[in-house]
N, C-alpha and C. Protein backbone atom coordinates (compact mmCIF):
# COMPACT_ATOMS: atom_id res chain seq x y z
N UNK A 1 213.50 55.48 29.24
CA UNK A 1 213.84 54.42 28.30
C UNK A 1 214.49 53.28 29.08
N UNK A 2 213.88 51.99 28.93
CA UNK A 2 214.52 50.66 29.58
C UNK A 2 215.68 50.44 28.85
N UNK A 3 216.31 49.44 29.28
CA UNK A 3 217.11 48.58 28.54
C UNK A 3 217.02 47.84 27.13
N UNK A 4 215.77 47.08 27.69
CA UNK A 4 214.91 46.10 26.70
C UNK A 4 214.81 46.97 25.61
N UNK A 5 214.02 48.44 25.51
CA UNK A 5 213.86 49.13 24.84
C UNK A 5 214.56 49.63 23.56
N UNK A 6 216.38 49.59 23.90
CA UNK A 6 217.45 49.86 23.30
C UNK A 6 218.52 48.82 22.65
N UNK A 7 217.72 47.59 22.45
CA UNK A 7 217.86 46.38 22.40
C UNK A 7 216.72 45.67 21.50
N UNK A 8 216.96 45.37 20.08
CA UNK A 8 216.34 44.48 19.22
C UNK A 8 215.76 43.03 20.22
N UNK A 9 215.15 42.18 19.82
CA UNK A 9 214.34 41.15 20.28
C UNK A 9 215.15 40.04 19.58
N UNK A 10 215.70 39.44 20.90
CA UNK A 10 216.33 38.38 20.79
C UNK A 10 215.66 37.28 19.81
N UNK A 11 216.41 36.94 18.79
CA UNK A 11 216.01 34.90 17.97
C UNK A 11 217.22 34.03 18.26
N UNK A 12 216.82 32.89 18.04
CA UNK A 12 217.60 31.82 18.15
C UNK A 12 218.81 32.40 17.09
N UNK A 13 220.03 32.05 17.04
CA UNK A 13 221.15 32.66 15.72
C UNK A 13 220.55 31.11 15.07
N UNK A 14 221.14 31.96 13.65
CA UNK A 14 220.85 30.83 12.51
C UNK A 14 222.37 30.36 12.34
N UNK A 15 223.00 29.31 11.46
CA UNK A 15 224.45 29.41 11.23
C UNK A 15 224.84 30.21 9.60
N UNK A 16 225.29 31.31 9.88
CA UNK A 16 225.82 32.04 8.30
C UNK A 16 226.61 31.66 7.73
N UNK A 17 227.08 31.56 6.59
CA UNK A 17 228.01 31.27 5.77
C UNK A 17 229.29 32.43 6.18
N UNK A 18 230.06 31.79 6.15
CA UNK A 18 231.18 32.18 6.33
C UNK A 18 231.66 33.45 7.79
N UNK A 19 230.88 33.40 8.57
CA UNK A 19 230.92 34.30 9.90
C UNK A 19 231.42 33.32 10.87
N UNK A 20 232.38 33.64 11.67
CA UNK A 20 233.11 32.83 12.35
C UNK A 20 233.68 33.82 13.98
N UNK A 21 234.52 33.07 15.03
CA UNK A 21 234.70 34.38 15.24
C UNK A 21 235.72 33.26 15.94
N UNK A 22 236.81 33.93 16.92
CA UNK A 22 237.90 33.59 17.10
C UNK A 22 237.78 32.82 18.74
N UNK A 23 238.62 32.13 19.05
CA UNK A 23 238.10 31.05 20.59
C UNK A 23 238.33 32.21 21.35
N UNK A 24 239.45 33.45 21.45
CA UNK A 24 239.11 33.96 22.14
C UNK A 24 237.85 35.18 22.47
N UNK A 25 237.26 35.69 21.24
CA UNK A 25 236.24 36.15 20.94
C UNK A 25 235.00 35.13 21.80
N UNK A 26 234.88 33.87 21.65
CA UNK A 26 233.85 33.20 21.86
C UNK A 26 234.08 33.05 23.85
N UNK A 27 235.12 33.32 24.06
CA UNK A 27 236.03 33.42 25.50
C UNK A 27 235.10 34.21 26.56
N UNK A 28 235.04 35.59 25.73
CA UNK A 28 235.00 37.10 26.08
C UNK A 28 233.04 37.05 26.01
N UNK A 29 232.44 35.93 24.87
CA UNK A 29 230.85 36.63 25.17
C UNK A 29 230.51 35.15 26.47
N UNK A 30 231.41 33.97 26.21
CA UNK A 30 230.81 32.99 27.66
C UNK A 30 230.81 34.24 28.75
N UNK A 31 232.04 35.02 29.02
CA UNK A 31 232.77 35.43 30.29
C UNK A 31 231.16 36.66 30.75
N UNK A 32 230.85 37.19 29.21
CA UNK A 32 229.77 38.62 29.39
C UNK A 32 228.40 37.71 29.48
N UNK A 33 228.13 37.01 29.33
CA UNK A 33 226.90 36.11 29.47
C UNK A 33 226.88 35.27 31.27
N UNK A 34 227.91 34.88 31.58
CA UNK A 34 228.47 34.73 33.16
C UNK A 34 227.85 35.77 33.49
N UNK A 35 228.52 36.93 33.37
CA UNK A 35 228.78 38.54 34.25
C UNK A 35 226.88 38.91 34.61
N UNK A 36 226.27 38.39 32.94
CA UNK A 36 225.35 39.11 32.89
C UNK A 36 224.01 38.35 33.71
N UNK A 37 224.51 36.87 33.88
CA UNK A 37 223.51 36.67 34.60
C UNK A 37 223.58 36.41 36.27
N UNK A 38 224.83 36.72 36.85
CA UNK A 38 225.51 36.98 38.52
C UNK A 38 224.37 38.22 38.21
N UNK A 39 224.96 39.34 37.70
CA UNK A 39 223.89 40.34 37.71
C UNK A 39 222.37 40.43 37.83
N UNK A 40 221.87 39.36 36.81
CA UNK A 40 220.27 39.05 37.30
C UNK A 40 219.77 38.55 38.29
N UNK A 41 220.42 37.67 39.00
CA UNK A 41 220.35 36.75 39.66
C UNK A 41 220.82 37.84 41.17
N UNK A 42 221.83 39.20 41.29
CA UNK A 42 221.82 39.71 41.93
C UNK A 42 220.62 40.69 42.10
N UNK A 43 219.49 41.01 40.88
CA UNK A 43 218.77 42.21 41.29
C UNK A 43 218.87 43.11 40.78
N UNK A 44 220.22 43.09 39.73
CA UNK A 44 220.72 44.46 39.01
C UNK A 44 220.08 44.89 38.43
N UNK A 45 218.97 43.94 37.52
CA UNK A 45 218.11 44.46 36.76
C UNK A 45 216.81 44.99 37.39
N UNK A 46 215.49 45.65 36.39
CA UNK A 46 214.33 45.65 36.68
C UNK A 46 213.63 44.24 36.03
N UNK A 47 212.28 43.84 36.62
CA UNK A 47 211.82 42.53 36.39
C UNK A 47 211.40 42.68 34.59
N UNK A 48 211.49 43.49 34.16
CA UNK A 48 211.02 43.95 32.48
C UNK A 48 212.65 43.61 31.99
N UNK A 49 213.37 44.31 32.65
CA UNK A 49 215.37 44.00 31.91
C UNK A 49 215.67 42.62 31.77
N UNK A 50 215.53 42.10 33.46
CA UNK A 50 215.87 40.89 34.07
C UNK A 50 215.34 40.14 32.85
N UNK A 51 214.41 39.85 32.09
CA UNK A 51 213.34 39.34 30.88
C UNK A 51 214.20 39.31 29.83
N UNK A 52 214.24 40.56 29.22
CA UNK A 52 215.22 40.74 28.44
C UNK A 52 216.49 40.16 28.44
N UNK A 53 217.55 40.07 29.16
CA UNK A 53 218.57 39.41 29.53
C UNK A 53 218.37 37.76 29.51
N UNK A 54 217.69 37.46 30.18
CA UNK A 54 217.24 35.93 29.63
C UNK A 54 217.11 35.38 28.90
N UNK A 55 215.97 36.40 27.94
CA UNK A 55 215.81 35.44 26.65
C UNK A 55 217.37 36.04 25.65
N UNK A 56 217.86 36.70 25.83
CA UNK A 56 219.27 37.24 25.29
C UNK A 56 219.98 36.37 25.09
N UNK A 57 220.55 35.49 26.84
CA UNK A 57 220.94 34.78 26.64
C UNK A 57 220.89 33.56 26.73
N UNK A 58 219.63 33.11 26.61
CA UNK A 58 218.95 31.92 25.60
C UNK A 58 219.24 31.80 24.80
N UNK A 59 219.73 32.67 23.62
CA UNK A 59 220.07 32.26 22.18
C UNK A 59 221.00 32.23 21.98
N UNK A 60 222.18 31.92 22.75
CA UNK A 60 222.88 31.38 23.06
C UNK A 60 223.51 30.16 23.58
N UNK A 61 222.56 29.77 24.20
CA UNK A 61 222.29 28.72 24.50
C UNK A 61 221.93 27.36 23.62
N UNK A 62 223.22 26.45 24.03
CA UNK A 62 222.89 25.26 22.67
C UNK A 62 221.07 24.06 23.45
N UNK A 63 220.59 24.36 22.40
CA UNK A 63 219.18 23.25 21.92
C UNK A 63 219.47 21.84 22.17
N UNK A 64 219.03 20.75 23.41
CA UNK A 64 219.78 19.60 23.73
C UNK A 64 218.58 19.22 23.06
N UNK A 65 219.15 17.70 22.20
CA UNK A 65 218.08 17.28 21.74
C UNK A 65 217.55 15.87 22.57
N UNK A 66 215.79 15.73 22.12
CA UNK A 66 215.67 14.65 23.45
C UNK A 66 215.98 13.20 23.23
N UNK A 67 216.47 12.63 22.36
CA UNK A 67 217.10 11.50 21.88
C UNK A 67 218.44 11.66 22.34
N UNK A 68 218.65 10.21 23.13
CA UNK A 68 220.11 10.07 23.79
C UNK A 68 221.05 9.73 22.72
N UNK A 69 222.32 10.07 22.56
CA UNK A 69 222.71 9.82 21.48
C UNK A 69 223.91 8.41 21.57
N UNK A 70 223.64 7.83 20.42
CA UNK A 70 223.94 6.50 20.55
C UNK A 70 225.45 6.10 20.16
N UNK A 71 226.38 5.39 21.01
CA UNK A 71 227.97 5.38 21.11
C UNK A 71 228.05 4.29 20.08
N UNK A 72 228.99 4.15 19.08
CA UNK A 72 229.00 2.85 18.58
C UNK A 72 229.43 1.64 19.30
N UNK A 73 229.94 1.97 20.26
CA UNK A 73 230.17 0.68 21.00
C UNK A 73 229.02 0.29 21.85
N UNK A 74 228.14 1.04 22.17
CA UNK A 74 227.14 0.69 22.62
C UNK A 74 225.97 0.16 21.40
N UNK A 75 226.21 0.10 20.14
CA UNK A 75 225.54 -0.77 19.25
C UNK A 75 225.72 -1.88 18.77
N UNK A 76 226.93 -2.39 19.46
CA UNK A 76 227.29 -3.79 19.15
C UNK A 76 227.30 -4.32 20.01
């Protein structure tokens, strides 16, 4: 049994009503998302895990949008 295996298939998160979680909570998954990709990037994984882990934490990852966004002082 892989990793991937024991592990649902990563989606983008949606935003829920009322689920929140605390700065230091949000502290602790930057710090495990760090950890987890020194680890890929070391080899720790197999090239099927290494996969898994990526797109993991992809969805995490904030969506830049391609429109520069415009300062109001830069509209006058």
């Amino acid at each position: 049994m892989s990793f991937e295996d024991s592990i649902p298939s990563p989606q983008k998160a949606q935003p829920a009503e009322g689920t929140f979680i605390t700065f230091e909570q949000a502290k602790a998954v930057n710090i495990l998302l760090a950890a987890a990709t020194v680890a890929q990037k070391a080899g720790a994984f197999s090239l099927k895990d290494a996969s898994a882990v990526y797109e993991a934490i992809q969805c995490f990852v904030p969506v830049k949008s391609e429109e520069p966004e415009v300062k109001e002082d830069d509209a006058a």
